[in-house]
Protein backbone atom coordinates (compact mmCIF):
# COMPACT_ATOMS: atom_id res chain seq x y z
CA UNK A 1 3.35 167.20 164.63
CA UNK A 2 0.45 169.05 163.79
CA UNK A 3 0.53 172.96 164.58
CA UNK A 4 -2.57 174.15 167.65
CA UNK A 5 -4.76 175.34 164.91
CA UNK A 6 -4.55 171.62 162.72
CA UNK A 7 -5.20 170.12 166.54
CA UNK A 8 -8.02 172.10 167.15
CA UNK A 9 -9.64 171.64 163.52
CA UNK A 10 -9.05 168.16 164.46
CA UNK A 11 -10.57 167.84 167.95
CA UNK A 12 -13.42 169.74 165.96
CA UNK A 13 -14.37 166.90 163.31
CA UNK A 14 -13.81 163.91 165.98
CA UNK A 15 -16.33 165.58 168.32
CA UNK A 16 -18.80 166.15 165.17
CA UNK A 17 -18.37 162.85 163.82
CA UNK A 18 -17.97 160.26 167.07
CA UNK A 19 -19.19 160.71 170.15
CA UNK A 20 -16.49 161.54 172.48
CA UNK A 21 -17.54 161.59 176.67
CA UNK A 22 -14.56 162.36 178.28
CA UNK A 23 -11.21 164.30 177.87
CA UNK A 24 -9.44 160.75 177.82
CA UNK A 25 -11.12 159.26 174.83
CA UNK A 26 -9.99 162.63 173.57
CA UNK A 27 -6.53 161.98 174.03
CA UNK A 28 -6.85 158.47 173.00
CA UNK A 29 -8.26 159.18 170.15
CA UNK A 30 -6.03 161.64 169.20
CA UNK A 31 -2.73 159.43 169.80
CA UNK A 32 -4.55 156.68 168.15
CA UNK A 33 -4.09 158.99 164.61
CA UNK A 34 -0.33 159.77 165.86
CA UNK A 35 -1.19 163.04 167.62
CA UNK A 36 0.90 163.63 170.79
CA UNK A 37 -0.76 165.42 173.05
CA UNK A 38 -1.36 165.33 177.47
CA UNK A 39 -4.09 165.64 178.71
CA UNK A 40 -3.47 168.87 180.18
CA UNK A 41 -3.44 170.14 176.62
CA UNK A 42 -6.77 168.37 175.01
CA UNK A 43 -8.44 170.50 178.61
CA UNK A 44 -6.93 173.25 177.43
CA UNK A 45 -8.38 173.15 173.63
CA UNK A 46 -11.27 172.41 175.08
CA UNK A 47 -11.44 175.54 177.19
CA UNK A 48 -10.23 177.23 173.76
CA UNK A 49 -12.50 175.64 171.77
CA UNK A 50 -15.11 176.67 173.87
CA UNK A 51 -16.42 172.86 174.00
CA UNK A 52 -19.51 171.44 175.86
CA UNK A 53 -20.67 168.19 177.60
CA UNK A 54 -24.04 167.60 176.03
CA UNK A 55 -26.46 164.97 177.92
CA UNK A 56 -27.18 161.82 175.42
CA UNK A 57 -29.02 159.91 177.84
CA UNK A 58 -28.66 156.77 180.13
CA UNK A 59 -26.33 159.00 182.32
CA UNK A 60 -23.62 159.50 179.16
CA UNK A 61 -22.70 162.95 177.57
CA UNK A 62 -20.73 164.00 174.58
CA UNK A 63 -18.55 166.98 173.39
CA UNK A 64 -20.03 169.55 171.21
CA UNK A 65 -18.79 173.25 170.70
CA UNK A 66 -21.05 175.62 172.14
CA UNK A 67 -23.74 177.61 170.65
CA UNK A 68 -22.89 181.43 170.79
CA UNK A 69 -26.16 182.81 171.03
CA UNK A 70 -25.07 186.14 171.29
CA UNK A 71 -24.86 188.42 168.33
CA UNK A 72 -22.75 190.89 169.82
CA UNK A 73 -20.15 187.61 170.67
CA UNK A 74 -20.32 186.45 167.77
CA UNK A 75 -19.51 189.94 165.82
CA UNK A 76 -16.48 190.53 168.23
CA UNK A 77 -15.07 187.11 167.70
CA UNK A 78 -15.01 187.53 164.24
CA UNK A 79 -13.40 190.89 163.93
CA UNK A 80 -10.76 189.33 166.52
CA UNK A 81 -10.45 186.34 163.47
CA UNK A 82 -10.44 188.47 160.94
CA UNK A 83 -7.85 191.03 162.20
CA UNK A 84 -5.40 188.36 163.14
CA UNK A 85 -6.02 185.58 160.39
CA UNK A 86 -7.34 186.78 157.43
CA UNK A 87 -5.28 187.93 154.60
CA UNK A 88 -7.16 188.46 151.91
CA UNK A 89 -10.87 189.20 150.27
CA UNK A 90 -11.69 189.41 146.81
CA UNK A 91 -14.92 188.73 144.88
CA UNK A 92 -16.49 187.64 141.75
CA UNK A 93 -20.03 188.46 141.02
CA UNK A 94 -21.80 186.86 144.38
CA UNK A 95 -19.21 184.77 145.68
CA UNK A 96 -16.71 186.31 147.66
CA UNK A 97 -12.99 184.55 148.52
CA UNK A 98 -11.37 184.82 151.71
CA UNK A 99 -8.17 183.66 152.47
CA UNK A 100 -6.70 183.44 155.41
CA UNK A 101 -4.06 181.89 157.44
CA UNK A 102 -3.69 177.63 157.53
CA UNK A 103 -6.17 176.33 159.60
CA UNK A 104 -8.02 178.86 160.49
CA UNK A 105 -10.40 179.22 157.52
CA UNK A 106 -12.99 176.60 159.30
CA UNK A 107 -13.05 178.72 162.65
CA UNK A 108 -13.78 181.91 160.59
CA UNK A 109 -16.41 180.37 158.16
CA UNK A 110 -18.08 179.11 161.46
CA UNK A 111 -18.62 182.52 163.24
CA UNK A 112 -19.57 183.75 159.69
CA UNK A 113 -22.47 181.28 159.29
CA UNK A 114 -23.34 181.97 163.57
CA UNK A 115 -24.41 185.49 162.20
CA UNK A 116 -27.58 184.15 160.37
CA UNK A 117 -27.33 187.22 158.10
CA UNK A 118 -30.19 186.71 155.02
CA UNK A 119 -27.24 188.55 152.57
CA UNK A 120 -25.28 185.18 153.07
CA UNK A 121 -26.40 182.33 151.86
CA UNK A 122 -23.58 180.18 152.96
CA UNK A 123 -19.97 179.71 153.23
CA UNK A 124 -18.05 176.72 152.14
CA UNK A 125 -14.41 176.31 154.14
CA UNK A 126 -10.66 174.29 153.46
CA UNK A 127 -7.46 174.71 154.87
CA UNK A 128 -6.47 178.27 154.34
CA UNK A 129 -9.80 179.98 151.91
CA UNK A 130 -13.44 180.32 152.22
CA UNK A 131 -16.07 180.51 149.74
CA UNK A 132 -18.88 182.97 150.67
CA UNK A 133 -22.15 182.99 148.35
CA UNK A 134 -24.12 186.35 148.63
CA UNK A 135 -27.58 186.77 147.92
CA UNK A 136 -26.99 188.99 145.03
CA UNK A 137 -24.24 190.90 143.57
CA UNK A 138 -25.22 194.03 145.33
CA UNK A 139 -24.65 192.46 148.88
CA UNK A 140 -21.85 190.96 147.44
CA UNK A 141 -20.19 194.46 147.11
CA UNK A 142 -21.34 195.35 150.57
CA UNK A 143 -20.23 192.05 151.89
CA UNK A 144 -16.61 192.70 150.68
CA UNK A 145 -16.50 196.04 152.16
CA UNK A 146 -17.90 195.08 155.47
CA UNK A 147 -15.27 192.16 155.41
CA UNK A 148 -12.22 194.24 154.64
CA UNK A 149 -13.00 196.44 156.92
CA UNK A 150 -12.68 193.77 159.14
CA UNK A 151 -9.84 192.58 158.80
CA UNK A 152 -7.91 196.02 158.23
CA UNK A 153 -9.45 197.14 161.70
C-alpha cells in the first residue's frame, strides 16, 4: 500500500508520461499497477495536487498540474514544504543537498525550480534528497542560508 505522498508522486509521473482524460482512467490506471484507491480519493489528490484538464483537441483533454504563476504562491508553498518536510541542508562547493522526508523531495524540487531564480541552475530530485546546483559558490552560501532559514521558520 503505498503511503499519500508515494500516490501522489505517482499520479504525478502517469499524468506526465500518458495522457490521462478522466478521473476513471486515473483509477484504472492506478489499480492496474496494484494501487487501491476510490475514486473519491484520486478527486481528492487531484484537488491536492492542484491538477488541470488541459484541451488536446478533437473535444479530448488531459491532466496536467497547474502552472503557479504567482511568485508570492510559489514562495509560501515552499516555506510551508520546507517547514514541514525538510530535514536537512548541507553543501559542497555549488551544489547544495537537501533532504527531506520520503516522497516529498519531488514536490519540493518542483516549487524550487517554479521560482526561476538565475542563482539556481537546477535541481535534480529522488525519493527523500535533492541536488541543487548554484551558479557559483558564493550563491551557494547564500542559497544554504536562505534554505535553512526555511525550513527552521
Amino acid at each position: 500500500m503505498l503511503s499519500k505522498e508515494q500516490r501522489h508522486r505517482r499520479i504525478q509521473e502517469i499524468i506526465a508520461q500518458d495522457s490521462i482524460s478522466t478521473q476513471a482512467e486515473l483509477v484504472e490506471r492506478l489499480r492496474s499497477e496494484g494501487v487501491v484507491v476510490t475514486q473519491a480519493t484520486v478527486s481528492r489528490d487531484i484537488n491536492e495536487l492542484r491538477l488541470v484538464r488541459l484541451p488536446v483537441g478533437k473535444g479530448r483533454h488531459r491532466y496536467s498540474l497547474a502552472q503557479v504563476s504567482h511568485h508570492d504562491t510559489t514562495q509560501a508553498e515552499l516555506e510551508r514544504l520546507f517547514q514541514n518536510f525538510v530535514t536537512d541542508v548541507d553543501r559542497g562547493e555549488n551544489i547544495l543537498v537537501i533532504r527531506t522526508a520520503d516522497g516529498h523531495a519531488t514536490g519540493v524540487a518542483l516549487l524550487l525550480d517554479r521560482l526561476r531564480r538565475d542563482d539556481i541552475v537546477g535541481t535534480i530530485a529522488g525519493e527523500d534528497t535533492i541536488f541543487l546546483v548554484a551558479r557559483s559558490v558564493g550563491e551557494g552560501e547564500v542559497l544554504m542560508e536562505e534554505l535553512n532559514e526555511l525550513m527552521l521558520g
